[in-house]
C-alpha atoms as a PDB file:
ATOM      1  CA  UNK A   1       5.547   8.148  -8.877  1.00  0.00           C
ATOM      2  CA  UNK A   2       2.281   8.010 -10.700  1.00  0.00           C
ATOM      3  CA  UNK A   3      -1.572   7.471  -8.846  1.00  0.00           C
ATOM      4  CA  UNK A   4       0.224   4.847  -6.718  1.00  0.00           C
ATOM      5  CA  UNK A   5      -0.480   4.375  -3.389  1.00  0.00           C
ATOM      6  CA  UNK A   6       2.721   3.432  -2.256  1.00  0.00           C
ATOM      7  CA  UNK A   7       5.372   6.267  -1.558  1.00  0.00           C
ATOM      8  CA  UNK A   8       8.922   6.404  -1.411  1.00  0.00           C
ATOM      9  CA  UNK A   9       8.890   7.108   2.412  1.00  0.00           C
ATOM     10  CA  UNK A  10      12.373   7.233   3.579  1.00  0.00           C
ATOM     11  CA  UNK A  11      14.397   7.867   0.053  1.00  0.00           C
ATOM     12  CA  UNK A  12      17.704   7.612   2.157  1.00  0.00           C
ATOM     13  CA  UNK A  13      16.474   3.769   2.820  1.00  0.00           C
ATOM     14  CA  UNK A  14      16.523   0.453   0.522  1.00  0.00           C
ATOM     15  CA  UNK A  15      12.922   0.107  -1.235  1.00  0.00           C
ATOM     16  CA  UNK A  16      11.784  -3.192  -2.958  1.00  0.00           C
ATOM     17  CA  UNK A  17       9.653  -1.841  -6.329  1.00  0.00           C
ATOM     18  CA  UNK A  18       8.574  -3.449  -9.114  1.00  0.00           C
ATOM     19  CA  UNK A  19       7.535  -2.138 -12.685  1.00  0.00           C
ATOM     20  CA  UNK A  20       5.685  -4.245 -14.936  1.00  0.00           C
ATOM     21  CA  UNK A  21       4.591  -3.816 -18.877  1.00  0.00           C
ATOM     22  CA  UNK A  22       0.607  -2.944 -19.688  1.00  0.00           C
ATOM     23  CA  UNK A  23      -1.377  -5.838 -20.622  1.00  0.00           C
ATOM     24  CA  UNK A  24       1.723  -8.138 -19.008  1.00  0.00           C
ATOM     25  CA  UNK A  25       2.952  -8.399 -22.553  1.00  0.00           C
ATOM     26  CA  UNK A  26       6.098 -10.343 -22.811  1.00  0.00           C
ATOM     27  CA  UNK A  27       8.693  -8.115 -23.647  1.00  0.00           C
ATOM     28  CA  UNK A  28      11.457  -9.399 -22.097  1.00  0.00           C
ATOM     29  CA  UNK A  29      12.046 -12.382 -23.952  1.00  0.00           C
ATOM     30  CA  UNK A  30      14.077 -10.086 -26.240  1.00  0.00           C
ATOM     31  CA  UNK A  31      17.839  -9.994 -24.759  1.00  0.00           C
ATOM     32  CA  UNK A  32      17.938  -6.468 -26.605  1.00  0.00           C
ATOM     33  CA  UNK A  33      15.314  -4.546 -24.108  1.00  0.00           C
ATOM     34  CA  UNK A  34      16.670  -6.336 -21.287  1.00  0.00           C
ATOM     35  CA  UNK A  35      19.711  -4.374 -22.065  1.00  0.00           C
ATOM     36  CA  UNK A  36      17.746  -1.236 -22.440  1.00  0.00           C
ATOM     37  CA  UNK A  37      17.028  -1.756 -18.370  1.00  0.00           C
ATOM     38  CA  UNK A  38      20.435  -2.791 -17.843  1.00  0.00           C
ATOM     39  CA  UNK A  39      22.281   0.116 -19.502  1.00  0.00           C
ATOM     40  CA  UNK A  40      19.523   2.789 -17.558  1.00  0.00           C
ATOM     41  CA  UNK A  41      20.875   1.106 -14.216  1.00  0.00           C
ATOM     42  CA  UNK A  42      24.433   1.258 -15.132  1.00  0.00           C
ATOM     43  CA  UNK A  43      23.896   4.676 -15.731  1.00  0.00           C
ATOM     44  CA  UNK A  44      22.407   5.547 -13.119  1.00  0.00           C
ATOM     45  CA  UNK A  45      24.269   3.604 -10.775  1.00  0.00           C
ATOM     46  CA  UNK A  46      27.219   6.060 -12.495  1.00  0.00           C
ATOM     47  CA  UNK A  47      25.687   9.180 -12.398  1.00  0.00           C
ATOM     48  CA  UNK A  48      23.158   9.148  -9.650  1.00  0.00           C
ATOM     49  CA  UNK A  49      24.522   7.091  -6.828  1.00  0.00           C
ATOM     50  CA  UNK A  50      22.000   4.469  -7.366  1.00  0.00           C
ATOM     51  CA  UNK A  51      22.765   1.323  -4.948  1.00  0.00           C
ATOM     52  CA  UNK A  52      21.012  -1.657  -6.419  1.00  0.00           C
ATOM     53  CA  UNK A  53      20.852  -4.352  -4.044  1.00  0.00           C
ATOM     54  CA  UNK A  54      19.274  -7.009  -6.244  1.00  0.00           C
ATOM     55  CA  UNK A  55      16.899  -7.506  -9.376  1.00  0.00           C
ATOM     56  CA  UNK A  56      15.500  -9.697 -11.343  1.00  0.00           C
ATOM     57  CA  UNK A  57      13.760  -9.226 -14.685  1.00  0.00           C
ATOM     58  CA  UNK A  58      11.031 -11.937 -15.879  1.00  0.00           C
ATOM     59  CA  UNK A  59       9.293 -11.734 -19.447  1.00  0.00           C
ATOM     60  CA  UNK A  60       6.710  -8.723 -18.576  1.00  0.00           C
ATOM     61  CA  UNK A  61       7.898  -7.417 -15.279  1.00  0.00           C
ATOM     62  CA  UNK A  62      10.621  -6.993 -12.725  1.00  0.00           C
ATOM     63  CA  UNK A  63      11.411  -6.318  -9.392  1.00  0.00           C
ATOM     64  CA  UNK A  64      14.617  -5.047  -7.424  1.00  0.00           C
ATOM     65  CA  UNK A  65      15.891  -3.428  -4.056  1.00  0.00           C
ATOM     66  CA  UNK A  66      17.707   0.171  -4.479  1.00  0.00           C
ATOM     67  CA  UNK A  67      18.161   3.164  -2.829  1.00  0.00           C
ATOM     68  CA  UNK A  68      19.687   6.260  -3.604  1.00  0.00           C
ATOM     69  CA  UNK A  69      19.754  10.393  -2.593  1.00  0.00           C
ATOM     70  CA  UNK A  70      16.934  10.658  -4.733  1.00  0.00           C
ATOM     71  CA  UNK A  71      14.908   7.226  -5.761  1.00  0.00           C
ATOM     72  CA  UNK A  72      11.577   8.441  -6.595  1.00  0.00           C
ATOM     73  CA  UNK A  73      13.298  10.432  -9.561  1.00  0.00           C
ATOM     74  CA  UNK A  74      15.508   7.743 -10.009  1.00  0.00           C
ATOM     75  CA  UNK A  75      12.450   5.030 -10.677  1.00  0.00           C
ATOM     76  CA  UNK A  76      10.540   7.902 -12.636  1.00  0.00           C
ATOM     77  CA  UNK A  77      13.370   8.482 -15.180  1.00  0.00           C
ATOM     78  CA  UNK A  78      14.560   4.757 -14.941  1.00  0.00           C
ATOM     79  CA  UNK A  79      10.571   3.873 -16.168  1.00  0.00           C
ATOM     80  CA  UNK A  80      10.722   7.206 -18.796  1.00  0.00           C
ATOM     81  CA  UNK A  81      14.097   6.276 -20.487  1.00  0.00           C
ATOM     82  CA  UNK A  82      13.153   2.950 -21.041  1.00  0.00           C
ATOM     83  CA  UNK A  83       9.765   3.078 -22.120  1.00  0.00           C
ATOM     84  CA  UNK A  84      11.468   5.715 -24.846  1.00  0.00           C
ATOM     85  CA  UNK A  85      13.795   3.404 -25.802  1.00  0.00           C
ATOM     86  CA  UNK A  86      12.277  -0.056 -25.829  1.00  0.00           C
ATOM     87  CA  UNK A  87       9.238   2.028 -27.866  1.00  0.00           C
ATOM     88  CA  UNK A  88      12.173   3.277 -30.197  1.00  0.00           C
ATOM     89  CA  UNK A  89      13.605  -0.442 -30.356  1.00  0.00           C
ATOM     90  CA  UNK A  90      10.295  -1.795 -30.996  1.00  0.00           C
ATOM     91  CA  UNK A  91       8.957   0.715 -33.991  1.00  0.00           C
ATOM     92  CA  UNK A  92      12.781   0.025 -35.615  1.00  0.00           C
ATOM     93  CA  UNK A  93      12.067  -3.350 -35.622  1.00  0.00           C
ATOM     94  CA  UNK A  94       8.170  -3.295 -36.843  1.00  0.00           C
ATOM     95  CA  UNK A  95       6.469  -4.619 -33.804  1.00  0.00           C
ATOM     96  CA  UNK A  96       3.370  -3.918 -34.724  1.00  0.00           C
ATOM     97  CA  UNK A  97       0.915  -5.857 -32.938  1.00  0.00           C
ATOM     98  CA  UNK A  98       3.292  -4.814 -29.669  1.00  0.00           C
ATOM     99  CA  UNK A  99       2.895  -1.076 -30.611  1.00  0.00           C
ATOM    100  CA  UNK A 100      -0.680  -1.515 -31.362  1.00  0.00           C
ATOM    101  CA  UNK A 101      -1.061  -2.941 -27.499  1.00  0.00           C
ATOM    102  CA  UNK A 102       0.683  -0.546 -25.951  1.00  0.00           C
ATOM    103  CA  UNK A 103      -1.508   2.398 -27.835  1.00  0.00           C
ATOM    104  CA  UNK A 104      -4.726   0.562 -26.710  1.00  0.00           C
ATOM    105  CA  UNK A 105      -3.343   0.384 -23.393  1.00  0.00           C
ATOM    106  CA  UNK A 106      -2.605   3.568 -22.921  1.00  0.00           C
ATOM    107  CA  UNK A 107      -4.531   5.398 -20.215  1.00  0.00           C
ATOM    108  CA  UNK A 108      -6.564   8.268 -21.584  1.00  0.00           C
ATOM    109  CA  UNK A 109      -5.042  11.151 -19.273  1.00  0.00           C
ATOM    110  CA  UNK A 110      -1.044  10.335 -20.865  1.00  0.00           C
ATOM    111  CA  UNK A 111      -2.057  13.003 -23.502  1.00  0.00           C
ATOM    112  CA  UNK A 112       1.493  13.656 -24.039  1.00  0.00           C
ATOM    113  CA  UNK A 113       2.473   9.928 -25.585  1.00  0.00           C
ATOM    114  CA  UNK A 114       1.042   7.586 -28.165  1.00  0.00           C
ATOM    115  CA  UNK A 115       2.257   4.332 -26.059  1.00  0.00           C
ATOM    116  CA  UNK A 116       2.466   3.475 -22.533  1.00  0.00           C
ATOM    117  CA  UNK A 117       5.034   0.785 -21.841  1.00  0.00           C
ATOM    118  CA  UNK A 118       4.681   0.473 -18.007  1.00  0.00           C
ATOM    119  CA  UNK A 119       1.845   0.443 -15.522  1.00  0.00           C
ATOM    120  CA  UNK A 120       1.769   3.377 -13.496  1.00  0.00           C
ATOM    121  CA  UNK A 121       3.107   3.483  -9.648  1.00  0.00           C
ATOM    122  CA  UNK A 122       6.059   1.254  -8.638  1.00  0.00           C
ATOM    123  CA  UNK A 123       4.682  -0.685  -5.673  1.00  0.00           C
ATOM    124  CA  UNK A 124       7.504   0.934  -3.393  1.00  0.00           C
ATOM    125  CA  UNK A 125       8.062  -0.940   0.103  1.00  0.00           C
ATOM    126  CA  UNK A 126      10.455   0.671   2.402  1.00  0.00           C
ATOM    127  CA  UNK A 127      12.904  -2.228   3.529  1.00  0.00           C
ATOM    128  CA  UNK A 128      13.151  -1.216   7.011  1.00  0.00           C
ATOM    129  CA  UNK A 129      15.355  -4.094   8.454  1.00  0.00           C
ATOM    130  CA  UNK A 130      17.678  -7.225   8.097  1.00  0.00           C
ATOM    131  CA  UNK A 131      15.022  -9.724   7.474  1.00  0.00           C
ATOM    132  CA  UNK A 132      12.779  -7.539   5.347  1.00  0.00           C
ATOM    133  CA  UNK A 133      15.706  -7.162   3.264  1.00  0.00           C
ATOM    134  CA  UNK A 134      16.524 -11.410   3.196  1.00  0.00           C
ATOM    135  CA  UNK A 135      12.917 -11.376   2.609  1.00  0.00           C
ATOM    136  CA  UNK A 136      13.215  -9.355  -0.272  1.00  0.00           C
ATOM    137  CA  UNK A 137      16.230 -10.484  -1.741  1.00  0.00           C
ATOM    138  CA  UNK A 138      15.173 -14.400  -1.365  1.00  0.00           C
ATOM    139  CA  UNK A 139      11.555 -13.572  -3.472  1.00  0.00           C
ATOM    140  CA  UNK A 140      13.604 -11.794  -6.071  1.00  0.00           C
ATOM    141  CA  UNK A 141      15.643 -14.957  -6.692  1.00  0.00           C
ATOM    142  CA  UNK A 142      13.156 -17.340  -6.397  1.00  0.00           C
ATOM    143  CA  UNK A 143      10.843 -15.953  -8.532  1.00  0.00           C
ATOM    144  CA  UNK A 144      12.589 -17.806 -11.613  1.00  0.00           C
ATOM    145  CA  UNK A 145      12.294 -21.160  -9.495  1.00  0.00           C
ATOM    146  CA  UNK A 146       8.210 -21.132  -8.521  1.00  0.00           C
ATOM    147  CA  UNK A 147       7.491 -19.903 -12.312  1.00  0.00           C
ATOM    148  CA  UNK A 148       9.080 -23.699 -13.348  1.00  0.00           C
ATOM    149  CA  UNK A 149      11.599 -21.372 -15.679  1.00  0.00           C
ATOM    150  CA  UNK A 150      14.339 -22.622 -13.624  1.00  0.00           C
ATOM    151  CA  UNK A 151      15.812 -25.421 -10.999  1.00  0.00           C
ATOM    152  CA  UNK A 152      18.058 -22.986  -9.275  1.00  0.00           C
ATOM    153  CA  UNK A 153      17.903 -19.366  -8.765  1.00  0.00           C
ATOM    154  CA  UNK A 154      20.941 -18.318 -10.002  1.00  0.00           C
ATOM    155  CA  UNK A 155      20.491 -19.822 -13.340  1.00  0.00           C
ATOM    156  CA  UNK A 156      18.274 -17.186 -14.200  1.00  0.00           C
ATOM    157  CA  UNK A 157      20.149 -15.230 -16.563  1.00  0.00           C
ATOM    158  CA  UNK A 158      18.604 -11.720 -15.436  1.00  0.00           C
ATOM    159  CA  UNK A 159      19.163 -12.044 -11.960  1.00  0.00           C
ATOM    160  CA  UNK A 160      21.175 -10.700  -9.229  1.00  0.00           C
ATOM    161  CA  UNK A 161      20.673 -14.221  -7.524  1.00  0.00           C
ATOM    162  CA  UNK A 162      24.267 -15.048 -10.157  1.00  0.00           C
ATOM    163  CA  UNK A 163      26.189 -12.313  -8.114  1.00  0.00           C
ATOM    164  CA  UNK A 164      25.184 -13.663  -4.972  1.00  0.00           C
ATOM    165  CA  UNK A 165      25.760 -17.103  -5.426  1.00  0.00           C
ATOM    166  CA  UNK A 166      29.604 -15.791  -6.679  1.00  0.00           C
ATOM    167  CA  UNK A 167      29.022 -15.870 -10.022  1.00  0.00           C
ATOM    168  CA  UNK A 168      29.226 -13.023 -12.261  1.00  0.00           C
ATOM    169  CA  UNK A 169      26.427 -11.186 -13.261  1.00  0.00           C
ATOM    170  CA  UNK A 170      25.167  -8.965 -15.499  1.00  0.00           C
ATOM    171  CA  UNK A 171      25.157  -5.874 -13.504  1.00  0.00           C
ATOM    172  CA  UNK A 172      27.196  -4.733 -10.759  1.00  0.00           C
ATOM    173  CA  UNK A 173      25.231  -4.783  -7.727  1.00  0.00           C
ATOM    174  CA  UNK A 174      25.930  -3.523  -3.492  1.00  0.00           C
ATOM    175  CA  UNK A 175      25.866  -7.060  -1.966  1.00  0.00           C
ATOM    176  CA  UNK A 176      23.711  -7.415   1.179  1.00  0.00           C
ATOM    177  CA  UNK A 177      25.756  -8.545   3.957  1.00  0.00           C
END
């Protein structure tokens, strides 16, 4: 999990985690590398009983609730696949001046890459309870709302606020009940 200082405590538990791009660059405003995250859930929701409890993704960072047998490698390949990827997606369409940002971003002991597209750690809070997990769930969604991007939480297009709200969403997601 990186030089973080928060842990994946309890594994076996829901944990609220966010990853967000170096240099907040705005990557996300490209429907194409929000798929990138999308498809790495699906997958592992598929192959590695991931439980994802609710996301959302914003232009340069995102934050969701999941547990599974074995999150810490889940976030660590989740954050390696689709820094390969979106790196792949961004040198095959000539983003340049991206590329060049993430190379000057890159922190001097990742000797083994020429880019780094996320910040290291995760910010991994164990959700421990009920209300931590309304808590949670509730500054997910509204995170949309107090940027001004939308009136109504489940508007936002990469949001798990649509499923709950009964509308259907991008992802599949475990409903809190």
């Amino acid at each position: 999990m990186g030089r973080s200082r928060y842990v994946i405590t309890e594994p076996e538990k829901p944990h609220f985690l966010t990853c967000t791009v170096m240099e907040w660059l705005p990557l996300f405003t490209r429907s194409y590398l929000v798929d990138r995250l999308l498809d790495c859930w699906r997958y592992q929701q598929s192959n590695h009983a991931l439980q994802l409890f609710g996301y959302v993704v914003l232009e340069n960072h995102l934050h969701y609730v999941a547990q599974a047998p074995d999150l810490g490698k889940c976030v660590s390949q989740f954050k390696s696949f689709t820094a390969r990827t979106i790196i792949d997606d961004l040198q095959n369409t000539g983003a340049e001046r991206v590329l060049q940002r993430l190379r000057f971003s890159k922190r001097a002991h990742k000797a083994d890459r020429v880019y780094q597209l996320w910040q290291e750690g995760s910010h991994a809070e164990l959700v421990y309870s009920e209300a931590v997990m309304r808590q949670k769930l509730d500054y997910i969604h509204h995170n949309p709302v107090k940027r001004g991007y939308v009136d109504r939480a489940e508007h936002w297009r990469y949001s798990s606020a649509r499923n709950y709200a009964g509308m259907e969403g991008l992802i599949d997601i475990q409903p809190w009940l």
